[in-house]
Each structure stands twice: as structure tokens, then as C-alpha cells.
Protein backbone atom coordinates (compact mmCIF):
# COMPACT_ATOMS: atom_id res chain seq x y z
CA UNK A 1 -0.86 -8.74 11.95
CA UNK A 2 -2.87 -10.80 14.27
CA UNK A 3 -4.87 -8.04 15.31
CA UNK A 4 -6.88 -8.39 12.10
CA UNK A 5 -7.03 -11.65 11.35
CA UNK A 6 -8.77 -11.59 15.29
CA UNK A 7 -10.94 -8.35 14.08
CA UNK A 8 -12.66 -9.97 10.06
CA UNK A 9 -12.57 -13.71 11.75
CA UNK A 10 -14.34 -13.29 15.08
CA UNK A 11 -17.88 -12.29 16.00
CA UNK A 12 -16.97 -9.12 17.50
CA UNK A 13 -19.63 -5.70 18.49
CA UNK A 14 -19.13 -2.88 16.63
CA UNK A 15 -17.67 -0.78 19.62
CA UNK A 16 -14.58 -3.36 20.04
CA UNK A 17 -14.27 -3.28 16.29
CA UNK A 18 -14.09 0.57 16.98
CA UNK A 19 -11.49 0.45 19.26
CA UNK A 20 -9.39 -2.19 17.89
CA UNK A 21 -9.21 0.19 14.94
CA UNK A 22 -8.50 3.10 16.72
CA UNK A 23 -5.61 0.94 17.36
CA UNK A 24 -4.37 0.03 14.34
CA UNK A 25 -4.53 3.91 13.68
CA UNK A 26 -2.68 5.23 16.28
CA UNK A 27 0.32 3.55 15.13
CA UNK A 28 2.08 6.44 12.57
CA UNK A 29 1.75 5.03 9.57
CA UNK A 30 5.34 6.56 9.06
CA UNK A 31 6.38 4.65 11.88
CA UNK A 32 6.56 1.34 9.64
CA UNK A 33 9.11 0.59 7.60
CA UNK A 34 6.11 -2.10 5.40
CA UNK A 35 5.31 0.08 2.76
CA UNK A 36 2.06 -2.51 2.15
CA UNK A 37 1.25 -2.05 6.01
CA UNK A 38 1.14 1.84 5.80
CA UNK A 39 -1.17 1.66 2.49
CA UNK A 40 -3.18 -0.25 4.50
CA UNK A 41 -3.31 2.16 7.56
CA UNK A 42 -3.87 4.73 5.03
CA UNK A 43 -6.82 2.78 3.56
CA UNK A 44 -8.43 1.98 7.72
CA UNK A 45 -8.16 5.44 8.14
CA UNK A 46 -10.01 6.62 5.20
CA UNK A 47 -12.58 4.20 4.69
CA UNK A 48 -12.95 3.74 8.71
CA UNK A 49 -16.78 3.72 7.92
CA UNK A 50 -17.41 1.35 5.76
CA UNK A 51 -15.26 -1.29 7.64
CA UNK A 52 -17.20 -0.52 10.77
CA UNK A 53 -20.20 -1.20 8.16
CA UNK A 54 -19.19 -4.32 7.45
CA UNK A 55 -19.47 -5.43 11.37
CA UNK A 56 -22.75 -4.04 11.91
CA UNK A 57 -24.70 -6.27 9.13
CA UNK A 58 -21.84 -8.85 8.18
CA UNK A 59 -23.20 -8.53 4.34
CA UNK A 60 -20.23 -7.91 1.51
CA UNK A 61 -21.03 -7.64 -2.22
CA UNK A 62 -18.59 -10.35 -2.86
CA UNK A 63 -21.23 -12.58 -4.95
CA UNK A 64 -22.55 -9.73 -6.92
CA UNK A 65 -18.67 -8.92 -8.20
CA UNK A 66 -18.32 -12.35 -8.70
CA UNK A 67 -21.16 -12.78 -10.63
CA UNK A 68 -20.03 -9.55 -12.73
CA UNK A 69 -16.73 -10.94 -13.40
CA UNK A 70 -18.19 -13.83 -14.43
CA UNK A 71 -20.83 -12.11 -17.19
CA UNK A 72 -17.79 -10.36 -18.60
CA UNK A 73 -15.36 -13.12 -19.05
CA UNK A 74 -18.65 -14.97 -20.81
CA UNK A 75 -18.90 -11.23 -22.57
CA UNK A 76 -14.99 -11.46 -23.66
CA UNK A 77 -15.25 -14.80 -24.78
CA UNK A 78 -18.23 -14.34 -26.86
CA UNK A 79 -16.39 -11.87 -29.19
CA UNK A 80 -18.23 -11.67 -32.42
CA UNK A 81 -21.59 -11.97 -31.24
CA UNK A 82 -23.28 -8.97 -32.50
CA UNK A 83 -26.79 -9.66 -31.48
CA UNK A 84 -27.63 -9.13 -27.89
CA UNK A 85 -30.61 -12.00 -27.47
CA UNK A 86 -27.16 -14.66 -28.48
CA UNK A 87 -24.79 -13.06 -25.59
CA UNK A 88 -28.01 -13.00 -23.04
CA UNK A 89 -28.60 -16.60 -24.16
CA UNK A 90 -24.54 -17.34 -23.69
CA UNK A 91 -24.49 -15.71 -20.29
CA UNK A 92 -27.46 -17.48 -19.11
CA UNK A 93 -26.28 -20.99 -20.67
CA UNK A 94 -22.58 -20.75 -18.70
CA UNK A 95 -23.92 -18.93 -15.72
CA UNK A 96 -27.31 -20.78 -15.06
């Protein structure tokens, strides 16, 4: 839908964020025959408060997961290292 590539792309206030997801979830999720598009509505309409979170601050945690995922593929590939200074020294060597 265009609507949200418009909504997560654009520099928009928190109060047309608001409405555009009113929007979105006054369409009956029932309504749609996308069974991905009425998770989704499902999802707006339960989390509506931490989307509209996301607009207020534009901040996401996306680095910090990141850098998690990367410490435990350096963790699964490290199998065998029992002692923990070896893995901290492992993580820091492929991680900086």
C-alpha cells in the first residue's frame, strides 16, 4: 500500500501519522481477502503506540539488534571455547 510507504518515508507530525492510521484501521481487517495485509492491520491496531513512538523521536533499536545478532553468530561460531576472556576477545576481534 502506498499509504505506508508515504507514512515510514516522509517527514510527517505525529497528528497526520495519527490519522493516516486511523485510516488504515478503519478498513475491517475482514474486509481483505490478503491474509499478510490483515496480520498487519491486526499488528497497527495493537501496537498503535509504539508506531506513533517511532514518529515522535525517529530513533529505532535497529543497530543494537544488529549488533546482538552479530555477538551471537561470533558466539555460535566460537563453539568450543570454554573460557569467557577467549569469546570476549573473539567478539571484540570480529566486531571491533
Amino acid at each position: 500500500m502506498l499509504i505506508l510507504l508515504e507514512m515510514f518515508s516522509s517527514e510527517m507530525s505525529e497528528a497526520e501519522v495519527l490519522a493516516m492510521c486511523q485510516t488504515l484501521m478503519a478498513i475491517n481487517a475482514s474486509k481483505i481477502d490478503n491474509k499478510p495485509m490483515q496480520v498487519f492491520l491486526k499488528i497497527l491496531i495493537n501496537w498503535k503506540d509504539k508506531v506513533l513512538n517511532f514518529f515522535q523521536d525517529q530513533l529505532s533499536n535497529g543497530l543494537v539488534e544488529g549488533l546482538n545478532n552479530a555477538i551471537r553468530g561470533v558466539i555460535r561460531r566460537s563453539f568450543g571455547f570454554h573460557n569467557f576472556e577467549n569469546r570476549r576477545r573473539r567478539v571484540l576481534l570480529e566486531l571491533g
